[in-house]
PDB file of N, CA and C in Angstrom:
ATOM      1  N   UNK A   1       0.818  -1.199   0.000  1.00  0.00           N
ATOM      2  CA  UNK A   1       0.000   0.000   0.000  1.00  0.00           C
ATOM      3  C   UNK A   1       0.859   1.260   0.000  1.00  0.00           C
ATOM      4  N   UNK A   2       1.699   1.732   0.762  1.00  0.00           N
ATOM      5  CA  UNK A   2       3.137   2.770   0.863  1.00  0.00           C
ATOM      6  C   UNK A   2       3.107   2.841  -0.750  1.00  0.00           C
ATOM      7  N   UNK A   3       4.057   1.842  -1.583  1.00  0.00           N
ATOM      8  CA  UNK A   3       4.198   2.334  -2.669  1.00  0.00           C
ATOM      9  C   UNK A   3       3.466   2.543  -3.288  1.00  0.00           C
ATOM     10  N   UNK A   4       2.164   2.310  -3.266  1.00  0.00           N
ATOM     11  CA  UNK A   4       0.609   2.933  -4.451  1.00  0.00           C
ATOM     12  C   UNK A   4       1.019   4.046  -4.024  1.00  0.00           C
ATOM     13  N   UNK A   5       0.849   4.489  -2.692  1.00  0.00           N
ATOM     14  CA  UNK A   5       0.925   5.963  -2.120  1.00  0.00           C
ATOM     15  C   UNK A   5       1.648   6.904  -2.966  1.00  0.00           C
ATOM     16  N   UNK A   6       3.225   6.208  -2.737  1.00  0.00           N
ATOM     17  CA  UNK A   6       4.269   7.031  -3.151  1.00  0.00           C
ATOM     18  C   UNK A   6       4.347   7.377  -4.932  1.00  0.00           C
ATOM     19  N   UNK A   7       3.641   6.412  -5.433  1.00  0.00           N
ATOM     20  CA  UNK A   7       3.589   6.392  -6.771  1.00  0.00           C
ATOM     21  C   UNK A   7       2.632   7.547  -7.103  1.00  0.00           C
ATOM     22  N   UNK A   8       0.869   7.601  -6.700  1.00  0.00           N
ATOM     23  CA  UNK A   8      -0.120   7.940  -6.656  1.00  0.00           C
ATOM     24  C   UNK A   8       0.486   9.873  -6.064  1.00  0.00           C
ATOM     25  N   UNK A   9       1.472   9.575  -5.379  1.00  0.00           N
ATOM     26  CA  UNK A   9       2.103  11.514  -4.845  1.00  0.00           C
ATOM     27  C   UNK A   9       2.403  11.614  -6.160  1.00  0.00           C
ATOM     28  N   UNK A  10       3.385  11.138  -6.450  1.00  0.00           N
ATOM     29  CA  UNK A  10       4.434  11.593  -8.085  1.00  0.00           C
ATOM     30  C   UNK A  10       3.569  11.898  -9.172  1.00  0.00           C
ATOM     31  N   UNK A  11       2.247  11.169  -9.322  1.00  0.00           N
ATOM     32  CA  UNK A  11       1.888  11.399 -10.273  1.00  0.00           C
ATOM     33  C   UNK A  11       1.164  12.987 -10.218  1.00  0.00           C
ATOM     34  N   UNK A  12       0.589  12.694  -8.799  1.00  0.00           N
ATOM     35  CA  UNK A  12      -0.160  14.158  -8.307  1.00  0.00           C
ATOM     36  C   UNK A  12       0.727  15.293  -9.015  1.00  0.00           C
ATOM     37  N   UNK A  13       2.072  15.625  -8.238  1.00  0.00           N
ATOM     38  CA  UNK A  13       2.604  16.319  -8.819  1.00  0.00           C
ATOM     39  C   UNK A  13       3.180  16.301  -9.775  1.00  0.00           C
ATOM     40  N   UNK A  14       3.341  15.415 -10.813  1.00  0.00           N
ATOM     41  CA  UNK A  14       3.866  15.718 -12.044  1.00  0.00           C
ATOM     42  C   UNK A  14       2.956  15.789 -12.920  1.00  0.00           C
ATOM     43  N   UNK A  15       1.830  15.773 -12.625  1.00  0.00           N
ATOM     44  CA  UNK A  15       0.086  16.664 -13.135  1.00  0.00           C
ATOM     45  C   UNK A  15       0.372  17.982 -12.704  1.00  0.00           C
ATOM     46  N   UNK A  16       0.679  18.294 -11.250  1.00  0.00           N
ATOM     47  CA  UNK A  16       0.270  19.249 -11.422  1.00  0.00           C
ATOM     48  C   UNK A  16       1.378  20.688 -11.950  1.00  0.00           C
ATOM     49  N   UNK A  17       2.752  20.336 -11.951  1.00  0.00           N
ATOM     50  CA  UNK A  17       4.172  20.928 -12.665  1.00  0.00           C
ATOM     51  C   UNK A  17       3.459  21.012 -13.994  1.00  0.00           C
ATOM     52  N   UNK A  18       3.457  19.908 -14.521  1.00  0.00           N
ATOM     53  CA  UNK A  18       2.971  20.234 -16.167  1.00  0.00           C
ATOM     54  C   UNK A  18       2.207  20.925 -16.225  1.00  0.00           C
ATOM     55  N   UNK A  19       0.619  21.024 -16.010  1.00  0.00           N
ATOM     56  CA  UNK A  19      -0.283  21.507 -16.087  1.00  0.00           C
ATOM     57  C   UNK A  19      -0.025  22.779 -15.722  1.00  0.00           C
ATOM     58  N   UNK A  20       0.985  23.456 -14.473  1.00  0.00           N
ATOM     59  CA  UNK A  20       1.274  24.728 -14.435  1.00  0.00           C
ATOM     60  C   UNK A  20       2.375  25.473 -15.271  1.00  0.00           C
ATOM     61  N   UNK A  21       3.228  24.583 -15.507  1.00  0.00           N
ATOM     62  CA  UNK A  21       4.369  24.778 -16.534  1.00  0.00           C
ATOM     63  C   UNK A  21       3.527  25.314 -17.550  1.00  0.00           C
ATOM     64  N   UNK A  22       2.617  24.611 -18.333  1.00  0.00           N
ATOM     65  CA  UNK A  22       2.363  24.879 -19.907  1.00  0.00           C
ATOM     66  C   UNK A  22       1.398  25.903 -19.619  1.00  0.00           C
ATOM     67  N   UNK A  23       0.145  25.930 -18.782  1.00  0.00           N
ATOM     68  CA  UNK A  23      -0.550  27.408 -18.300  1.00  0.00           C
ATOM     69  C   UNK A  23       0.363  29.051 -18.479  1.00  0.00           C
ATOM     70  N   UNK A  24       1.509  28.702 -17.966  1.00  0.00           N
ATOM     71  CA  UNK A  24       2.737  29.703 -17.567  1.00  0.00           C
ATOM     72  C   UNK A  24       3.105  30.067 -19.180  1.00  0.00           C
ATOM     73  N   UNK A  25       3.001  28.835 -20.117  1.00  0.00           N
ATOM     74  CA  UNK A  25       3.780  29.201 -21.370  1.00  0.00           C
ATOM     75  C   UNK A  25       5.285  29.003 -21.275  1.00  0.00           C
ATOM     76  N   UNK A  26       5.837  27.908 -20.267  1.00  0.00           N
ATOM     77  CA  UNK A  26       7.280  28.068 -20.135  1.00  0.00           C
ATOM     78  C   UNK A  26       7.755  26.902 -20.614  1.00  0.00           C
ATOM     79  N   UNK A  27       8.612  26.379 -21.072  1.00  0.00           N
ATOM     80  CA  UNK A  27       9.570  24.921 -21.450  1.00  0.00           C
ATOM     81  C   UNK A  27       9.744  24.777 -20.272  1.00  0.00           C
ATOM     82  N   UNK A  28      10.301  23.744 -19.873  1.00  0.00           N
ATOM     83  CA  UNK A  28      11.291  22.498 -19.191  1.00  0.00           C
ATOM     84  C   UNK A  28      12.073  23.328 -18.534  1.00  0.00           C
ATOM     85  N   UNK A  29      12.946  23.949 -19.729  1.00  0.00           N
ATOM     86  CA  UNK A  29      13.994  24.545 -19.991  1.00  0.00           C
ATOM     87  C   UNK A  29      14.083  26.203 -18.890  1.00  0.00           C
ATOM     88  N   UNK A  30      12.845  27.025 -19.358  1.00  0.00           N
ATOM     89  CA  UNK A  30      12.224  27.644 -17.991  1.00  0.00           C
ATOM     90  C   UNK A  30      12.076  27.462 -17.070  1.00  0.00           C
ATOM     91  N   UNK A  31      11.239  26.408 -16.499  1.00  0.00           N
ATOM     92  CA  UNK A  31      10.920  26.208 -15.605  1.00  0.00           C
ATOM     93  C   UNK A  31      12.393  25.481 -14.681  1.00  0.00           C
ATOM     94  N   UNK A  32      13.298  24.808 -15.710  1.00  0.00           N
ATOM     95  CA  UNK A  32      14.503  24.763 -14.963  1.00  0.00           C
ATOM     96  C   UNK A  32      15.342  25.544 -14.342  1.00  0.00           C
ATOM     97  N   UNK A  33      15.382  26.444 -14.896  1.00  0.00           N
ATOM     98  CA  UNK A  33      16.012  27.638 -14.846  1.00  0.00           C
ATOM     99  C   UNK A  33      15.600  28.468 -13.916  1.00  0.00           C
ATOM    100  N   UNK A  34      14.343  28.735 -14.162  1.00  0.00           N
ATOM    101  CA  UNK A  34      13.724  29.674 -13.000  1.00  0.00           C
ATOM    102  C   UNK A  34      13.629  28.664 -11.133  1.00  0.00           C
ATOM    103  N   UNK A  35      13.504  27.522 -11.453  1.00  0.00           N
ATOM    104  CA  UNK A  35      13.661  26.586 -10.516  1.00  0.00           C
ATOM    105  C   UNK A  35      14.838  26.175  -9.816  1.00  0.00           C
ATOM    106  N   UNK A  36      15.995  26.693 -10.591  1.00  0.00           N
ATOM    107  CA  UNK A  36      17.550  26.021 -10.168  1.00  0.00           C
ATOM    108  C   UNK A  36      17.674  24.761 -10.192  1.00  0.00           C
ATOM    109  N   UNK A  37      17.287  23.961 -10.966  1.00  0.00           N
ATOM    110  CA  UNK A  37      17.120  22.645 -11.314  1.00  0.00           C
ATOM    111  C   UNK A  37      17.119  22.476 -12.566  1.00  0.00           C
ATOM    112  N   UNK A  38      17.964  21.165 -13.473  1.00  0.00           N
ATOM    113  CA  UNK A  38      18.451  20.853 -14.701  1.00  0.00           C
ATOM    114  C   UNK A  38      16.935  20.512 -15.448  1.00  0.00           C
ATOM    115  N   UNK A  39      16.830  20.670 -16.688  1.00  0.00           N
ATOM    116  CA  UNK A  39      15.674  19.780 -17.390  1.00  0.00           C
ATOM    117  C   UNK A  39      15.432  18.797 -17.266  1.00  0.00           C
ATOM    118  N   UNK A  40      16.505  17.593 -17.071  1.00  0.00           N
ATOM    119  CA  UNK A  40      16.355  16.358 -16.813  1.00  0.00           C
ATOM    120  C   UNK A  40      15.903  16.116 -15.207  1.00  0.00           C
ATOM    121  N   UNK A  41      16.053  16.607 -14.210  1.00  0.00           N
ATOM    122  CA  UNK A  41      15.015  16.534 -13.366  1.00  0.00           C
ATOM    123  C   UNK A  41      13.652  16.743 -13.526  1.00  0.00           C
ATOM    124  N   UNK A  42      13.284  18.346 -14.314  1.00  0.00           N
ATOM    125  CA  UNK A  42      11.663  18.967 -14.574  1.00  0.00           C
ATOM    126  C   UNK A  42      11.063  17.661 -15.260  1.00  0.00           C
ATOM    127  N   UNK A  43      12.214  16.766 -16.623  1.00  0.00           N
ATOM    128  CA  UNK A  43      11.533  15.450 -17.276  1.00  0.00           C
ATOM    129  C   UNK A  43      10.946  14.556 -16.271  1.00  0.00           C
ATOM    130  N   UNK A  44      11.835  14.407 -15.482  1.00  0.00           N
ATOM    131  CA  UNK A  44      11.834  13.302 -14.532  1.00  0.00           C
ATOM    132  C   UNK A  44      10.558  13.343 -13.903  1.00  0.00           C
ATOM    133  N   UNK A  45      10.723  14.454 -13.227  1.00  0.00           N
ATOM    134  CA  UNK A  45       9.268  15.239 -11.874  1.00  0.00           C
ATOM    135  C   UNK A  45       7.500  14.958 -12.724  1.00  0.00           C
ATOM    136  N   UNK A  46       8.022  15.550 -14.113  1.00  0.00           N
ATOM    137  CA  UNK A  46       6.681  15.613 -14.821  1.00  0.00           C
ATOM    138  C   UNK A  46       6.221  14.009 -15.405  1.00  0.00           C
ATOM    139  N   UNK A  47       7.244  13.461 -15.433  1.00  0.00           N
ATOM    140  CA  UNK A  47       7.003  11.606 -15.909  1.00  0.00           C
ATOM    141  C   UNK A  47       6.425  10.979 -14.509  1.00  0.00           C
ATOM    142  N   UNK A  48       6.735  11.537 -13.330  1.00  0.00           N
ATOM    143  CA  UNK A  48       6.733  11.144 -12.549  1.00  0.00           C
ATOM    144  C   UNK A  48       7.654   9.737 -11.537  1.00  0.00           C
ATOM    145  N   UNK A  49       8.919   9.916 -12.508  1.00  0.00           N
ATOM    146  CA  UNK A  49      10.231   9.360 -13.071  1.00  0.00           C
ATOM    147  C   UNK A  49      11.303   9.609 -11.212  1.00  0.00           C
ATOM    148  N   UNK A  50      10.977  10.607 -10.487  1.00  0.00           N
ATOM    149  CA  UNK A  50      11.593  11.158 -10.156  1.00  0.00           C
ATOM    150  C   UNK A  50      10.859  11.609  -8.600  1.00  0.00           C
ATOM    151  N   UNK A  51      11.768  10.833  -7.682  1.00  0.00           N
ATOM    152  CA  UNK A  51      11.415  11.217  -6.067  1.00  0.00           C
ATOM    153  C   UNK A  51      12.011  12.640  -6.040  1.00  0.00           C
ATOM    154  N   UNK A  52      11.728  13.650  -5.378  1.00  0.00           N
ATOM    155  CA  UNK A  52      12.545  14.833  -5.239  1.00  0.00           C
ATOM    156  C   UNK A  52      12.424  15.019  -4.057  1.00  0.00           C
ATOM    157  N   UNK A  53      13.244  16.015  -3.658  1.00  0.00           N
ATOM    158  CA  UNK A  53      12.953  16.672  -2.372  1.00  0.00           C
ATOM    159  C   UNK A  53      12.502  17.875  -1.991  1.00  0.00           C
ATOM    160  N   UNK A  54      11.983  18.256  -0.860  1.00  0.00           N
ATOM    161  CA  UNK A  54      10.896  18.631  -0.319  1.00  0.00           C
ATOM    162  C   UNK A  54      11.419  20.624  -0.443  1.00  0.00           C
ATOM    163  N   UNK A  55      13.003  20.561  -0.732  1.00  0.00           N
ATOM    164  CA  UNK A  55      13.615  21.739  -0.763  1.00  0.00           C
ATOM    165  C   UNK A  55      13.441  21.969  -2.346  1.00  0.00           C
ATOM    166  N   UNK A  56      13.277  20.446  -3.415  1.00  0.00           N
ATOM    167  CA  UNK A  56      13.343  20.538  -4.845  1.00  0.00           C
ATOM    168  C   UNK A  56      11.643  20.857  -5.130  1.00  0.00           C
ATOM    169  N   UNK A  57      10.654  20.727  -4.463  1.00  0.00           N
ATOM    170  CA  UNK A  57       9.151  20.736  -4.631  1.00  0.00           C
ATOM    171  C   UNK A  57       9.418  22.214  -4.166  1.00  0.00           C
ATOM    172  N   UNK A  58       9.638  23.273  -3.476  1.00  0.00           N
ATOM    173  CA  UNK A  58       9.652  24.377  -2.578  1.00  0.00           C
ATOM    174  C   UNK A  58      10.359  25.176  -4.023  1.00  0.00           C
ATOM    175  N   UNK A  59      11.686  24.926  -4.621  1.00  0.00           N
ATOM    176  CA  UNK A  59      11.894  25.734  -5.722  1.00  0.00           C
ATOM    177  C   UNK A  59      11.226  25.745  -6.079  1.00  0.00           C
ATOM    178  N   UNK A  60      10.396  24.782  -7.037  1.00  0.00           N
ATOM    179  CA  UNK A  60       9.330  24.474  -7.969  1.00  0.00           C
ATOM    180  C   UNK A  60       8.412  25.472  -7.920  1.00  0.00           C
ATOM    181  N   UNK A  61       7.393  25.397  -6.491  1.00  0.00           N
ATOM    182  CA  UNK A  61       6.230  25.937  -6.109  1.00  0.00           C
ATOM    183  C   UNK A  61       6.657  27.709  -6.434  1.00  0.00           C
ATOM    184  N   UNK A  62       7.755  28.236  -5.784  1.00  0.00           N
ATOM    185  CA  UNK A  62       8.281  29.645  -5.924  1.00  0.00           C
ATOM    186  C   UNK A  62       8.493  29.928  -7.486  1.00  0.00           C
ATOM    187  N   UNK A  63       8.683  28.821  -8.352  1.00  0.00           N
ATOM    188  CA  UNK A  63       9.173  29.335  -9.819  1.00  0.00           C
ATOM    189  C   UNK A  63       7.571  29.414 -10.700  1.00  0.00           C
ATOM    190  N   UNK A  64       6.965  28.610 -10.200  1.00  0.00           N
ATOM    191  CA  UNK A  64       5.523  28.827 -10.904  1.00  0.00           C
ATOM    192  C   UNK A  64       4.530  29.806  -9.688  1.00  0.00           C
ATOM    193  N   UNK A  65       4.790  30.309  -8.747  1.00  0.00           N
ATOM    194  CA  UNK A  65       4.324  31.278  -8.468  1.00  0.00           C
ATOM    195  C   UNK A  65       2.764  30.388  -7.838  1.00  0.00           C
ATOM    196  N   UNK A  66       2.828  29.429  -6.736  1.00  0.00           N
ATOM    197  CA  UNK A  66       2.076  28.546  -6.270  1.00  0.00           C
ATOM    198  C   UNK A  66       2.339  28.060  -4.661  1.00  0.00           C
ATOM    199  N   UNK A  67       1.827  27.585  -4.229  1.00  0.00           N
ATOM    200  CA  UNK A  67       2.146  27.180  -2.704  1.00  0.00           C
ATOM    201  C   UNK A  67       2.539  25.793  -2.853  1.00  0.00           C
ATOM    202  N   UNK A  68       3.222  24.906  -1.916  1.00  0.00           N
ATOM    203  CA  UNK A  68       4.256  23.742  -1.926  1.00  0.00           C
ATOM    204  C   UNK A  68       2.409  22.778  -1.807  1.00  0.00           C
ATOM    205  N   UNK A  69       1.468  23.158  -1.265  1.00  0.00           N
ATOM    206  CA  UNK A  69       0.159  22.556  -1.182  1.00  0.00           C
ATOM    207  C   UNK A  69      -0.239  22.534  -2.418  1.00  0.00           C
ATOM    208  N   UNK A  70      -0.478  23.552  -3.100  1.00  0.00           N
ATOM    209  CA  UNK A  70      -0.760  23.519  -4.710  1.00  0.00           C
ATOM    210  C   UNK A  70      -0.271  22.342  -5.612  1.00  0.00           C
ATOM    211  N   UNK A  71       0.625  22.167  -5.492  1.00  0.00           N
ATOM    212  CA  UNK A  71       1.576  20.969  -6.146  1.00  0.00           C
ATOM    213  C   UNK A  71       1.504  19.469  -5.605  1.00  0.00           C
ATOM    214  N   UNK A  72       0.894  19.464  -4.064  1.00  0.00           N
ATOM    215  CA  UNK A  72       0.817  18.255  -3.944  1.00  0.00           C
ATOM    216  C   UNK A  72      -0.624  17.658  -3.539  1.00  0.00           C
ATOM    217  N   UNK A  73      -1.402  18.626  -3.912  1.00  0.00           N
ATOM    218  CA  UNK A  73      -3.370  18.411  -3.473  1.00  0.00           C
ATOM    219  C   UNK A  73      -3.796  17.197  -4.669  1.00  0.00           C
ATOM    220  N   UNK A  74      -4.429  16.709  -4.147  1.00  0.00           N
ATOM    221  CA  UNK A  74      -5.235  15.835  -4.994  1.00  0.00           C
ATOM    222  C   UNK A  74      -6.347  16.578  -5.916  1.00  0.00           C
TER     223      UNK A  74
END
């Protein structure tokens, strides 16, 4: 059950990165940038490819202009 969980988070947020990423009008590439984080993480996060951390969800939330709750609500 844990890993449905942990799977079922990732996907949450890598719905909800994309979905704010492309709203924003920004690439990967943006959102890396403005995030301090490489593209190949933003790939990762949005595949849902990719555990991050809680300091890497907190850039995120500040680069799309959202709360660290925003990103991980169902």
């Amino acid at each position: 059950m844990a890993r449905k969980d942990i799977q079922a988070a990732r996907r949450i947020l890598a719905h909800h990165v994309r979905r704010l990423r492309v709203a924003r009008q920004m690439s990967q590439e943006d959102l890396a940038d403005a995030a301090e984080l490489s593209q190949d993480q933003i790939s990762e996060i949005e595949n849902a490819k990719h555990s991050t951390t809680l300091d890497n969800i907190q850039r995120l939330a500040l680069a799309l202009g959202v709360t660290v709750a925003d990103l991980l609500h169902e």
